[in-house]
Protein backbone atom coordinates (compact mmCIF):
# COMPACT_ATOMS: atom_id res chain seq x y z
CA UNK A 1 -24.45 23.72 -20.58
CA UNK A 2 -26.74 21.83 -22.02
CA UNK A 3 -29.55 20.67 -19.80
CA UNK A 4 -31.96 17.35 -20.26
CA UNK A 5 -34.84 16.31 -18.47
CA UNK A 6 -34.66 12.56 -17.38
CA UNK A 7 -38.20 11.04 -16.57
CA UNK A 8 -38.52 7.47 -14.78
CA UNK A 9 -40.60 6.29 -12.55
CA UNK A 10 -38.11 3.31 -11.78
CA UNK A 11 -35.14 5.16 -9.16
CA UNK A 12 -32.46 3.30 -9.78
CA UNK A 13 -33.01 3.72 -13.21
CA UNK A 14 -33.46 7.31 -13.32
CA UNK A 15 -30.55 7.62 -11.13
CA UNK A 16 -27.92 5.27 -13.57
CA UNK A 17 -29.51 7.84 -16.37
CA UNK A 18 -28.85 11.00 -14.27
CA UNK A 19 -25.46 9.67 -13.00
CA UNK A 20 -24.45 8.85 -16.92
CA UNK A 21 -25.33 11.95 -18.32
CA UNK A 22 -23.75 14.08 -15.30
CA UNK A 23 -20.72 12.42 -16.44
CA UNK A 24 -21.19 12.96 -19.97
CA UNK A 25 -21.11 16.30 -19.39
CA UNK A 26 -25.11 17.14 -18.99
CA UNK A 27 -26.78 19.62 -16.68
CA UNK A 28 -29.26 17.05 -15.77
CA UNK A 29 -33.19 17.52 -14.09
CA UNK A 30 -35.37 14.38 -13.54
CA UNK A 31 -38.66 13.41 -12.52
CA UNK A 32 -40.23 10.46 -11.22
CA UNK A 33 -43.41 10.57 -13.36
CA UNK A 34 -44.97 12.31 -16.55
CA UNK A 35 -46.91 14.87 -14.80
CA UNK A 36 -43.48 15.84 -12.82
CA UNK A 37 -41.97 15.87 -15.84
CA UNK A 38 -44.39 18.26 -17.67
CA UNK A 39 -43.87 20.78 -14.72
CA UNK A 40 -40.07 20.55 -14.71
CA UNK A 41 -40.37 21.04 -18.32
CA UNK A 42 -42.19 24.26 -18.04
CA UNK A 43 -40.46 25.46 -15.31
CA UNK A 44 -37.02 24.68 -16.02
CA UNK A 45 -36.85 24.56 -20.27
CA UNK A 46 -34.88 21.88 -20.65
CA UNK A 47 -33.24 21.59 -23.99
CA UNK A 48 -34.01 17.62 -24.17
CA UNK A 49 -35.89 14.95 -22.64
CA UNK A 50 -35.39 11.39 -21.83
CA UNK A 51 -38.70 9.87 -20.99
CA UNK A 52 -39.92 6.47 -19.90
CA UNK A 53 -42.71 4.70 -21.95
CA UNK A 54 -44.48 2.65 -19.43
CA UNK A 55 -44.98 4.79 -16.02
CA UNK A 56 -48.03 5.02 -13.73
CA UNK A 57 -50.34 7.77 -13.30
CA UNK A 58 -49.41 9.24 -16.39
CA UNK A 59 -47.30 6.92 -18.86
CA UNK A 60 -44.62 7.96 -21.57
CA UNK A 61 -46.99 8.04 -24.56
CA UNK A 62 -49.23 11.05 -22.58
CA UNK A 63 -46.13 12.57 -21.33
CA UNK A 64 -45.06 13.07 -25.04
CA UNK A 65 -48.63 14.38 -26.39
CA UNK A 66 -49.05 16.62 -23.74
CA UNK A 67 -45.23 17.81 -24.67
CA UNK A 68 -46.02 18.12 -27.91
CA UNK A 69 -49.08 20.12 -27.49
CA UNK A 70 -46.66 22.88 -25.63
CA UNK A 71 -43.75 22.56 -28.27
CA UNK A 72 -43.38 20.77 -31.63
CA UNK A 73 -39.48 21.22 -31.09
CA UNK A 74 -38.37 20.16 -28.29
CA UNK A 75 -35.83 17.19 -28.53
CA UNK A 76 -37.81 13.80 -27.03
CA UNK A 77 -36.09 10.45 -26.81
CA UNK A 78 -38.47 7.54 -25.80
CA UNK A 79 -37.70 4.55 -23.88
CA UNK A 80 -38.47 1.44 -22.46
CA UNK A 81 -37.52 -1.96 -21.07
CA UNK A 82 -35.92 -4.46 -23.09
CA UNK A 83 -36.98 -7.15 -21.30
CA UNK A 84 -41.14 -6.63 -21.45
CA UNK A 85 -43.31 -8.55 -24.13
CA UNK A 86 -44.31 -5.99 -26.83
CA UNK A 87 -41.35 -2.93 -25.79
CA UNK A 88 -41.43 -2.16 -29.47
CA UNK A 89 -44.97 -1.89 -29.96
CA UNK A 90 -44.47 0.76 -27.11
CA UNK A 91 -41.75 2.28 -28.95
CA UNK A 92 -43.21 2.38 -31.91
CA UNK A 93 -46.26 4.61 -30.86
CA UNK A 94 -44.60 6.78 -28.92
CA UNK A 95 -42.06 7.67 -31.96
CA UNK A 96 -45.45 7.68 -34.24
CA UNK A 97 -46.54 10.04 -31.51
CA UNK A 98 -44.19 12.30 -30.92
CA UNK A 99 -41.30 11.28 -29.89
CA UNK A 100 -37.78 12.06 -32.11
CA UNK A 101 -35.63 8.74 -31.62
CA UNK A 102 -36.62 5.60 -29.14
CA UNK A 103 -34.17 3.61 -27.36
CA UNK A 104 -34.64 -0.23 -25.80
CA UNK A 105 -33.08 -0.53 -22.34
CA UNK A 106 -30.44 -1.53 -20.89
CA UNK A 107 -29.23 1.42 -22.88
CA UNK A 108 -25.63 2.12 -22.48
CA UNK A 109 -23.98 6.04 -21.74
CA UNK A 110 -21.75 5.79 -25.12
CA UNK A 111 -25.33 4.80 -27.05
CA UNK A 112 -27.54 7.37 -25.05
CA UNK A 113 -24.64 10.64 -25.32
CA UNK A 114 -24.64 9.58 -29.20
CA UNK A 115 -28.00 9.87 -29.75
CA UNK A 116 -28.85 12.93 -27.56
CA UNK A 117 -25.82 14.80 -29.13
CA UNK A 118 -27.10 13.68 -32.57
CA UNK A 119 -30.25 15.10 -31.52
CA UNK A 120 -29.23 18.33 -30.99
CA UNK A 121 -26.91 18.43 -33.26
CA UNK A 122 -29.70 18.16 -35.76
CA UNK A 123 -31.86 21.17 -34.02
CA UNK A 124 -28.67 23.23 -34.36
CA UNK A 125 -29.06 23.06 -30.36
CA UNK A 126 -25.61 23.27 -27.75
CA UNK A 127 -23.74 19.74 -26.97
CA UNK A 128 -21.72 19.28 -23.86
CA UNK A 129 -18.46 18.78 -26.05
């Protein structure tokens, strides 16, 4: 089963992610923060990760450079809220960064299962289907 790595520091958030991609079919991990994230990473290997852009203590945009520095192919979506002044300036460094595809929220599951599965589709990596 295929197994992503949801990173949010918002919990409701992370949990509408975790509860859409549970039903999508996903083995699904999360964390509440980038430096979670970069030990579930490690310990768990997911085989794609959903990460926030704007998060305290450690944001999106080092989340996906310290990623990076420990794999060049792992599968990263970036995202962030719709609803913030300059969410696409955000965006647009972390895919200039590092990240493989960025998403605005609200994101909805049909939009966010297309894109991971096109993801990994592309990597020649398992989808749930």
């Amino acid at each position: 089963m295929t197994k992503i790595l949801v990173i949010d520091d918002d919990d409701l958030v992370r949990g509408t992610f975790v509860q859409m991609l549970t039903r999508a079919g996903f083995d699904v991990a999360e964390a509440k923060n980038g430096r979670e994230g970069l030990a579930q990473y490690k310990s768990q290997s997911p085989d794609l990760i959903l990460t926030d852009v704007i998060m305290p203590d450690q944001d999106g945009i080092e989340t996906i450079l310290a990623l990076r520095a420990l794999s060049t192919t792992i599968p990263i979506i970036a995202i962030s809220g719709g609803g913030r002044a300059h969410v696409m300036e955000f965006l647009d460094a972390a895919r200039k960064l590092g990240a493989d595809l960025v998403l605005a929220k609200p994101i909805r599951q049909a939009e966010l299962v297309d894109a991971i599965n096109r993801l990994l589709a592309r990597d020649g990596r398992k989808t749930p289907v």
